[in-house]
C-alpha atoms as a PDB file:
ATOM      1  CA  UNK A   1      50.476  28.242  29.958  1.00  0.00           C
ATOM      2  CA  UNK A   2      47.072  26.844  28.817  1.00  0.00           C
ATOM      3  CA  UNK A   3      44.726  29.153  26.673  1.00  0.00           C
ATOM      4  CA  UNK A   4      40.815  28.963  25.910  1.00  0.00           C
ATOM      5  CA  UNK A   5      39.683  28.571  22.943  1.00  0.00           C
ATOM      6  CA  UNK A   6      41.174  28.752  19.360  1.00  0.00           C
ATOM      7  CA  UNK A   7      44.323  30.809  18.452  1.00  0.00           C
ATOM      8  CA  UNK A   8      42.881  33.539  16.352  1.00  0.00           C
ATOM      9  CA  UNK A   9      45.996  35.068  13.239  1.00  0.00           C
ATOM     10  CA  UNK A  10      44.754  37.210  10.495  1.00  0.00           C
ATOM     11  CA  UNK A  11      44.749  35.802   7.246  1.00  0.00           C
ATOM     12  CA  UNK A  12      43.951  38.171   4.921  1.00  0.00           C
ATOM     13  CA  UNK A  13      41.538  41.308   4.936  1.00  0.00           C
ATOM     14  CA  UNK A  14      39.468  41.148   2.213  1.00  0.00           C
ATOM     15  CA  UNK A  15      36.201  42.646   1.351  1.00  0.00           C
ATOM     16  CA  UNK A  16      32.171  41.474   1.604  1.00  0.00           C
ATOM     17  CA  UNK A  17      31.802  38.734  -1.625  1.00  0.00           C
ATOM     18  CA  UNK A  18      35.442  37.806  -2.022  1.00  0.00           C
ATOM     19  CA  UNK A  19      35.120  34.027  -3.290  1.00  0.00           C
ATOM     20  CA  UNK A  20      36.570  31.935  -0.013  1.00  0.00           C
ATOM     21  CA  UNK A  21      37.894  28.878  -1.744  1.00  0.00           C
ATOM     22  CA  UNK A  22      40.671  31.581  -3.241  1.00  0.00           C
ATOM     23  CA  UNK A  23      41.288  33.037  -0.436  1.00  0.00           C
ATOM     24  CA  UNK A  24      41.313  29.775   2.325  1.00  0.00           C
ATOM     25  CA  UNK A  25      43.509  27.862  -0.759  1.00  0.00           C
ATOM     26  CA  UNK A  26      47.205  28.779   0.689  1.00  0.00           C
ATOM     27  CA  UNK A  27      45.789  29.306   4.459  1.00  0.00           C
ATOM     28  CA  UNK A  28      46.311  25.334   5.091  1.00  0.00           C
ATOM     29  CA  UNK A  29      44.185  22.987   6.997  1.00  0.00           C
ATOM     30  CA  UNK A  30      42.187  24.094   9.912  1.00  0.00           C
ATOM     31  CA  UNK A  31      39.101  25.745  11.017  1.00  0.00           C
ATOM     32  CA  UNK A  32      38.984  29.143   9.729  1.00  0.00           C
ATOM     33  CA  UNK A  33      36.633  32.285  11.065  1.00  0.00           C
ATOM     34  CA  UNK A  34      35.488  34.912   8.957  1.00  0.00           C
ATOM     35  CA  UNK A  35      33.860  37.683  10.298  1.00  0.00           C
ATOM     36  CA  UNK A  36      31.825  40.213   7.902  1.00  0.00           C
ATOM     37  CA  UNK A  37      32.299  43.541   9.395  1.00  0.00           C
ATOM     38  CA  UNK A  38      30.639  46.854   8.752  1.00  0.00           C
ATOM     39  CA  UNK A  39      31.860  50.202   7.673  1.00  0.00           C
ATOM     40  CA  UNK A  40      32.282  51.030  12.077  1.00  0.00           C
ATOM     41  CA  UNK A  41      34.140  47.959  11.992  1.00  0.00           C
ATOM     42  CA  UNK A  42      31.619  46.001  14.150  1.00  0.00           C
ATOM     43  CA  UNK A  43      31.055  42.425  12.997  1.00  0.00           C
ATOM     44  CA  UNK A  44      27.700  41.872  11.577  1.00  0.00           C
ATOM     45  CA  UNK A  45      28.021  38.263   9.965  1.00  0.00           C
ATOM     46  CA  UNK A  46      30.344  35.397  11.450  1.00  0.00           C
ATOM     47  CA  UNK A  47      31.212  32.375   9.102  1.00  0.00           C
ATOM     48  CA  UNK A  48      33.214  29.107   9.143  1.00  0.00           C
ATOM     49  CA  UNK A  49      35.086  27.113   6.922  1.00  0.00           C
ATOM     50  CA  UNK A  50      37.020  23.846   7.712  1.00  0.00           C
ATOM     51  CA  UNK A  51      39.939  23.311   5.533  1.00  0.00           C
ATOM     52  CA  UNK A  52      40.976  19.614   5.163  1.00  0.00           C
ATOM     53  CA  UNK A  53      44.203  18.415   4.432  1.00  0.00           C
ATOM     54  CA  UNK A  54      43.532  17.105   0.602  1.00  0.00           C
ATOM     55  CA  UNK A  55      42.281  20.728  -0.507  1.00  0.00           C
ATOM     56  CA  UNK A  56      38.986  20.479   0.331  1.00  0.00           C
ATOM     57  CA  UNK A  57      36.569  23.932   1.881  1.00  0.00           C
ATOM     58  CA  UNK A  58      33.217  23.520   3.321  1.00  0.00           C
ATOM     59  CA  UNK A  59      31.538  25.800   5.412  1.00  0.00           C
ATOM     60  CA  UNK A  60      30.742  24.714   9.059  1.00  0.00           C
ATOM     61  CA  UNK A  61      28.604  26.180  12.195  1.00  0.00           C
ATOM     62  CA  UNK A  62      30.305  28.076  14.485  1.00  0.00           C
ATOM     63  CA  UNK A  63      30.947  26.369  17.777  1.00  0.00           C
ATOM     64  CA  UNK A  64      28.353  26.792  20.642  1.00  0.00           C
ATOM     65  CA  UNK A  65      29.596  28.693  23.607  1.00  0.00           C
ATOM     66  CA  UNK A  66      27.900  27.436  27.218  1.00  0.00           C
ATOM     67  CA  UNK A  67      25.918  30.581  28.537  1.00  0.00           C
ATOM     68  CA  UNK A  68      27.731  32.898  30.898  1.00  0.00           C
ATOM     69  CA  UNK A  69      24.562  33.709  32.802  1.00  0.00           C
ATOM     70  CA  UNK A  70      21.841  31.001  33.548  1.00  0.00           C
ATOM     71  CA  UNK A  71      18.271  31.650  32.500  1.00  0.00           C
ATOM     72  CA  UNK A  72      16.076  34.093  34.820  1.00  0.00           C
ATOM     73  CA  UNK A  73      14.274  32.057  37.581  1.00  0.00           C
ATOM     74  CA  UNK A  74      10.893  33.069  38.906  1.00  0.00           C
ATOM     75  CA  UNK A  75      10.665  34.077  42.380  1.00  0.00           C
ATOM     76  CA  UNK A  76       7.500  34.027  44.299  1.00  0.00           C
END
C-alpha cells in the first residue's frame, strides 16, 4: 500500500519558545514539522527543521503543495 506524503509521529508536545535543537537532539535524522498551535488548538505557525545525520538542525521551508483548484478564468 503506497501513501502520500510524509509519515507524520508525534515527537514531543512542547510549548511556544521551547529551544528546538533540545528538543530535535534524540528525534534522529529527518525532516521534522512543528506546528505552533493556539489555545483552540488550531495551528497558527508551521515550521521545519532538517536533522542530518552528524547532529546538525537547520530550519527549512515547508514543501510546496500543487494547487487543488486552478486559478479563476474569465468568461466572456
Amino acid at each position: 500500500m503506497s501513501t502520500k506524503g510524509l509519515l507524520r509521529e508525534l515527537v514531543t508536545n512542547v510549548l511556544p519558545g521551547s529551544n528546538m535543537c533540545t528538543v530535535l537532539w534524540n528525534a534522529g535524522s529527518g525532516r521534522y514539522r512543528i506546528e505552533a498551535r493556539d489555545h483552540r488548538r488550531q495551528v497558527r505557525k508551521v515550521y521545519v527543521y532538517d536533522v542530518y545525520p552528524n547532529g546538525r538542525i537547520a530550519r527549512s521551508r515547508p514543501l510546496k503543495k500543487p494547487p487543488k483548484v486552478p486559478p479563476a478564468q474569465y468568461v466572456a
